[in-house]
C-alpha atoms as a PDB file:
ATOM      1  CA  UNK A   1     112.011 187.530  67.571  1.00  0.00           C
ATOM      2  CA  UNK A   2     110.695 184.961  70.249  1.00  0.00           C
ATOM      3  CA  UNK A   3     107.959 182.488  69.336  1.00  0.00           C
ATOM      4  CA  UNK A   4     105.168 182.794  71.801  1.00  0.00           C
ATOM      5  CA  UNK A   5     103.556 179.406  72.388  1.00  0.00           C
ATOM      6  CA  UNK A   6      99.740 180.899  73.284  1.00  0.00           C
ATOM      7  CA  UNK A   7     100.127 182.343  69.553  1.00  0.00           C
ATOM      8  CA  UNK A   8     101.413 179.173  68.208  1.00  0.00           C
ATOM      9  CA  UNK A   9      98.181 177.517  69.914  1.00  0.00           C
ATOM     10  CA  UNK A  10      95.708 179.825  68.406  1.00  0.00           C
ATOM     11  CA  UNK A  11      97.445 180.168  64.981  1.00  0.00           C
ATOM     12  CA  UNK A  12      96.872 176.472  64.869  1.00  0.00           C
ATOM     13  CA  UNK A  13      93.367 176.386  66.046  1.00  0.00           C
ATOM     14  CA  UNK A  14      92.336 179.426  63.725  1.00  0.00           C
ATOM     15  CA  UNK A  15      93.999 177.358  60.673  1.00  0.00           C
ATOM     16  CA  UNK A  16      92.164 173.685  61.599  1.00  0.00           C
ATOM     17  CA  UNK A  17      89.077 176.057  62.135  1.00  0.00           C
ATOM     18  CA  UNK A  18      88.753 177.526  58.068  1.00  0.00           C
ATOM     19  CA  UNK A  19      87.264 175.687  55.941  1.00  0.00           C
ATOM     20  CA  UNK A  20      88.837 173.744  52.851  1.00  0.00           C
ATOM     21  CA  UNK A  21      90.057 175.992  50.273  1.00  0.00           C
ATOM     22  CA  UNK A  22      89.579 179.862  52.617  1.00  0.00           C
ATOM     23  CA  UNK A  23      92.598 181.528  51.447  1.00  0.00           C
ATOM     24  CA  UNK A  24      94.463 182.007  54.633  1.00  0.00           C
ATOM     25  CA  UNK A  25      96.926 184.632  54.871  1.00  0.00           C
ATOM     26  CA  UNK A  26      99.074 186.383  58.069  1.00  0.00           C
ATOM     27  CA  UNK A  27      96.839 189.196  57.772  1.00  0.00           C
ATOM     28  CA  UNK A  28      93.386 187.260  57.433  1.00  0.00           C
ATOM     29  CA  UNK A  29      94.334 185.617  60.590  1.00  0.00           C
ATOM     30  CA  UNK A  30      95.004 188.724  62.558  1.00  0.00           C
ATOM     31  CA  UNK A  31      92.044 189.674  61.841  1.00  0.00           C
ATOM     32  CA  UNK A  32      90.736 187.042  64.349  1.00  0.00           C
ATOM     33  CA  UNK A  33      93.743 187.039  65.955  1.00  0.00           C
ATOM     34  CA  UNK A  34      93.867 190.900  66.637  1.00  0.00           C
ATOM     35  CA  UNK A  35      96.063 190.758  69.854  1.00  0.00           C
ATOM     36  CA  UNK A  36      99.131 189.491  68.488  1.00  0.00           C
ATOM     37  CA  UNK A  37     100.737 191.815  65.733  1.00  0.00           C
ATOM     38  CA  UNK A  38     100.626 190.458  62.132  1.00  0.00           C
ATOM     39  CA  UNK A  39     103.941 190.464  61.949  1.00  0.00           C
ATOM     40  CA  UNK A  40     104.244 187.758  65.458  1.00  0.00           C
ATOM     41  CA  UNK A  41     101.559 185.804  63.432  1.00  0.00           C
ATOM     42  CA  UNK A  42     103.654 185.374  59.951  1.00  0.00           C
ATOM     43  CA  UNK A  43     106.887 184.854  62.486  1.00  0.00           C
ATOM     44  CA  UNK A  44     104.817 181.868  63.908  1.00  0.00           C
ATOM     45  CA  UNK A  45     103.881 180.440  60.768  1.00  0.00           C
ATOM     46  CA  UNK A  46     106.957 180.703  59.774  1.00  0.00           C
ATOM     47  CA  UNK A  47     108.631 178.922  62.172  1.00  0.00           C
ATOM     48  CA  UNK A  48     105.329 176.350  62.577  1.00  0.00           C
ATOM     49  CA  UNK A  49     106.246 175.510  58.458  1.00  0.00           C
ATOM     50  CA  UNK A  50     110.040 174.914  59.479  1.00  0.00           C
ATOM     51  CA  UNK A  51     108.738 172.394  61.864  1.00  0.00           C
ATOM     52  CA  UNK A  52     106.824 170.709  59.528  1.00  0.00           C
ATOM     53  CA  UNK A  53     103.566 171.821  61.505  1.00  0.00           C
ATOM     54  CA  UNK A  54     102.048 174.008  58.640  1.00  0.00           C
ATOM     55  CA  UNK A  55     102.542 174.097  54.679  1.00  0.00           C
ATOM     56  CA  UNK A  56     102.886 177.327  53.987  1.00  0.00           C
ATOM     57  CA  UNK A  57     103.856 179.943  50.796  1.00  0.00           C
ATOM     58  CA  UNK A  58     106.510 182.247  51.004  1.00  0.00           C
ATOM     59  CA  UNK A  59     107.328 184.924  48.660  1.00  0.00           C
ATOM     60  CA  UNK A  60     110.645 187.507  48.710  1.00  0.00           C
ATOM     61  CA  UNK A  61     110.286 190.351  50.141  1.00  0.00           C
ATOM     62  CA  UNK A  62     112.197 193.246  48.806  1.00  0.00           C
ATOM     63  CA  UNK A  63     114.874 194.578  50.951  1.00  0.00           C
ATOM     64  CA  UNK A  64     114.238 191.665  53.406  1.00  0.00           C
ATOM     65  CA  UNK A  65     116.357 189.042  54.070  1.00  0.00           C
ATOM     66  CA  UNK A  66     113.497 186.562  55.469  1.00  0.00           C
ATOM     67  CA  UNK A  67     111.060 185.221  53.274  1.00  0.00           C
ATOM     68  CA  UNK A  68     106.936 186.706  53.882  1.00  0.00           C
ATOM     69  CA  UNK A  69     104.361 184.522  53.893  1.00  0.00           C
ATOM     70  CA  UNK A  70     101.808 184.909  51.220  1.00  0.00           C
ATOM     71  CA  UNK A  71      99.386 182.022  52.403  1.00  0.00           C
ATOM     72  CA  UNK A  72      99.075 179.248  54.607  1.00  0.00           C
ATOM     73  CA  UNK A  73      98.154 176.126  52.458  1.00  0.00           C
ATOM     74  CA  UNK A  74      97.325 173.658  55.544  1.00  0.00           C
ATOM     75  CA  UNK A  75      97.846 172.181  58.393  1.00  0.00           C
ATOM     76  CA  UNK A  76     100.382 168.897  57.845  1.00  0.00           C
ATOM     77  CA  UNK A  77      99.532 165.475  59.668  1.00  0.00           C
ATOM     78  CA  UNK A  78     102.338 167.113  62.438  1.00  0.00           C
ATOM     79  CA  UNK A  79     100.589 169.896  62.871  1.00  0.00           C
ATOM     80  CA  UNK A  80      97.083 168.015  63.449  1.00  0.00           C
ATOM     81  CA  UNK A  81      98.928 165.864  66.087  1.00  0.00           C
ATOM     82  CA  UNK A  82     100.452 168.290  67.555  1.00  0.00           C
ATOM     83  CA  UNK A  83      97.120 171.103  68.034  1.00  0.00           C
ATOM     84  CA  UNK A  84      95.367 167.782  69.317  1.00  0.00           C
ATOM     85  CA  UNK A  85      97.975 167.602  72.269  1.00  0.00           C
ATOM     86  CA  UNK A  86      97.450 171.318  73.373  1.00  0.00           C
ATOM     87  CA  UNK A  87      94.069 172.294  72.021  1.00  0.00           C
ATOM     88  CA  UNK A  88      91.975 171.542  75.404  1.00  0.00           C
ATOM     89  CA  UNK A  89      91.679 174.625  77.524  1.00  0.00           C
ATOM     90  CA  UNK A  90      92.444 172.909  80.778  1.00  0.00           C
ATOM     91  CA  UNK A  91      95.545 171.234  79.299  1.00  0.00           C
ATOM     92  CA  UNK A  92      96.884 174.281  77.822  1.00  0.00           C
ATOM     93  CA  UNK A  93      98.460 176.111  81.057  1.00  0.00           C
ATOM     94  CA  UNK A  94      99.497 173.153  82.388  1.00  0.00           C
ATOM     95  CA  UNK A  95     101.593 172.667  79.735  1.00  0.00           C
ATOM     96  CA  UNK A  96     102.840 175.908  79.589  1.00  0.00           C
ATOM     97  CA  UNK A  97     103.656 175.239  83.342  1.00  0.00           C
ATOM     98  CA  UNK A  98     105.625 172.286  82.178  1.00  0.00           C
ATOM     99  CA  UNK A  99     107.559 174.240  79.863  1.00  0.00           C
ATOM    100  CA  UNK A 100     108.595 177.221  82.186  1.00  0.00           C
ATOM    101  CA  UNK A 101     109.398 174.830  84.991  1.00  0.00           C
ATOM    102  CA  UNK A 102     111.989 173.318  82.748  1.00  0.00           C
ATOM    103  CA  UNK A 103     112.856 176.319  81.449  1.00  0.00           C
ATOM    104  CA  UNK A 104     112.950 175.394  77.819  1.00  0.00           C
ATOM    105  CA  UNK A 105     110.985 177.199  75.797  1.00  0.00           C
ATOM    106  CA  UNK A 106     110.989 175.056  72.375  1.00  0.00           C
ATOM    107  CA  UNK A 107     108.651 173.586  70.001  1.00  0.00           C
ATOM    108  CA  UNK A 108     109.818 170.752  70.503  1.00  0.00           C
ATOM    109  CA  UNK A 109     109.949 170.932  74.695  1.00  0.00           C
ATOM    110  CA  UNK A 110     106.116 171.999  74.429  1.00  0.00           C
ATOM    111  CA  UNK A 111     105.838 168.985  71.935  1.00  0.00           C
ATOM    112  CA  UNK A 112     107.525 166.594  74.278  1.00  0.00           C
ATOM    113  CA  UNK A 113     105.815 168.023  77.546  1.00  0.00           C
ATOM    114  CA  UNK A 114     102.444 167.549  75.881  1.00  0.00           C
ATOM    115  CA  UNK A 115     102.892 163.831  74.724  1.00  0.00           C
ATOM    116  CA  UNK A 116     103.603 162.768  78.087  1.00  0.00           C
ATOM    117  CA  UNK A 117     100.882 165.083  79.595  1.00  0.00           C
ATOM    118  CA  UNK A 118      98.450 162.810  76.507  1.00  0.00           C
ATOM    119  CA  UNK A 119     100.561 159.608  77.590  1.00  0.00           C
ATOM    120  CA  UNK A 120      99.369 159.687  81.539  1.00  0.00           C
ATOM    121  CA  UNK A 121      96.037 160.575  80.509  1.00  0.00           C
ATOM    122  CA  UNK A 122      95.798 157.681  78.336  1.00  0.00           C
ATOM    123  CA  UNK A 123      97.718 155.555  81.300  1.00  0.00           C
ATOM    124  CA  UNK A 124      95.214 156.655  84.102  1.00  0.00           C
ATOM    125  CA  UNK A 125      92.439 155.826  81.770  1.00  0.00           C
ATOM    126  CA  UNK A 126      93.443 152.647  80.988  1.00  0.00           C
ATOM    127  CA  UNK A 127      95.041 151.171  83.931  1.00  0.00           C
ATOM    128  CA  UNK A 128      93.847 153.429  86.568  1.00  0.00           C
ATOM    129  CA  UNK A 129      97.366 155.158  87.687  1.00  0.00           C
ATOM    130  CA  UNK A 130      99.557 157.880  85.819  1.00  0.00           C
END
């Protein structure tokens, strides 16, 4: 299955937006989240949890050799960091620009692409120049 980064971004903005203690489950989050399948969304968090991005729950599935998710417990500091690189609406194709230009398609390229999109902000805004 491929990870598709605009459903990494609004997995991550959907989780920051519950409140403290909303149970928060693949299929509550497709319900807001109704054009990507429920089972892209639990593929996300899964692989957002093995990046340390989201604390999640997994249970055994029977006759399935990848654990389900049964709830998403929060977002980790990683995972705040990270949504507050790509959560502006400008930013966000830019940086999935970045990533297809250099034609890798990882967490940790988008990761990387956005700290040095945050980085020349923070440059030009403090010393004029990128």
């Amino acid at each position: 299955m491929r990870l598709n980064p605009d459903c990494v971004r609004e997995v991550l903005l959907a989780i920051e937006d519950a409140a403290l203690g909303d149970h928060i489950s693949p299929a509550t989050l497709h319900r807001s989240l109704s054009q990507y399948t429920e089972e892209e969304i639990e593929y996300t968090c899964l692989v957002l949890s093995d990046g340390n991005f989201l604390q999640v729950m997994t249970i055994q599935l029977p006759g399935q050799e990848r654990p389900g998710v049964k709830s998403i417990i929060r977002l980790t500091f990683q995972g705040h960091e990270f949504i507050a690189k790509i959560r502006d609406p400008e930013r966000w194709p830019k940086l999935k620009k970045a990533v297809s230009t250099v034609r890798d398609y990882s967490l940790s390229a988008l990761n990387a692409i956005a700290d040095g999109a945050s980085a020349a902000a923070i440059s030009t805004l403090v010393f004029g120049r990128a």
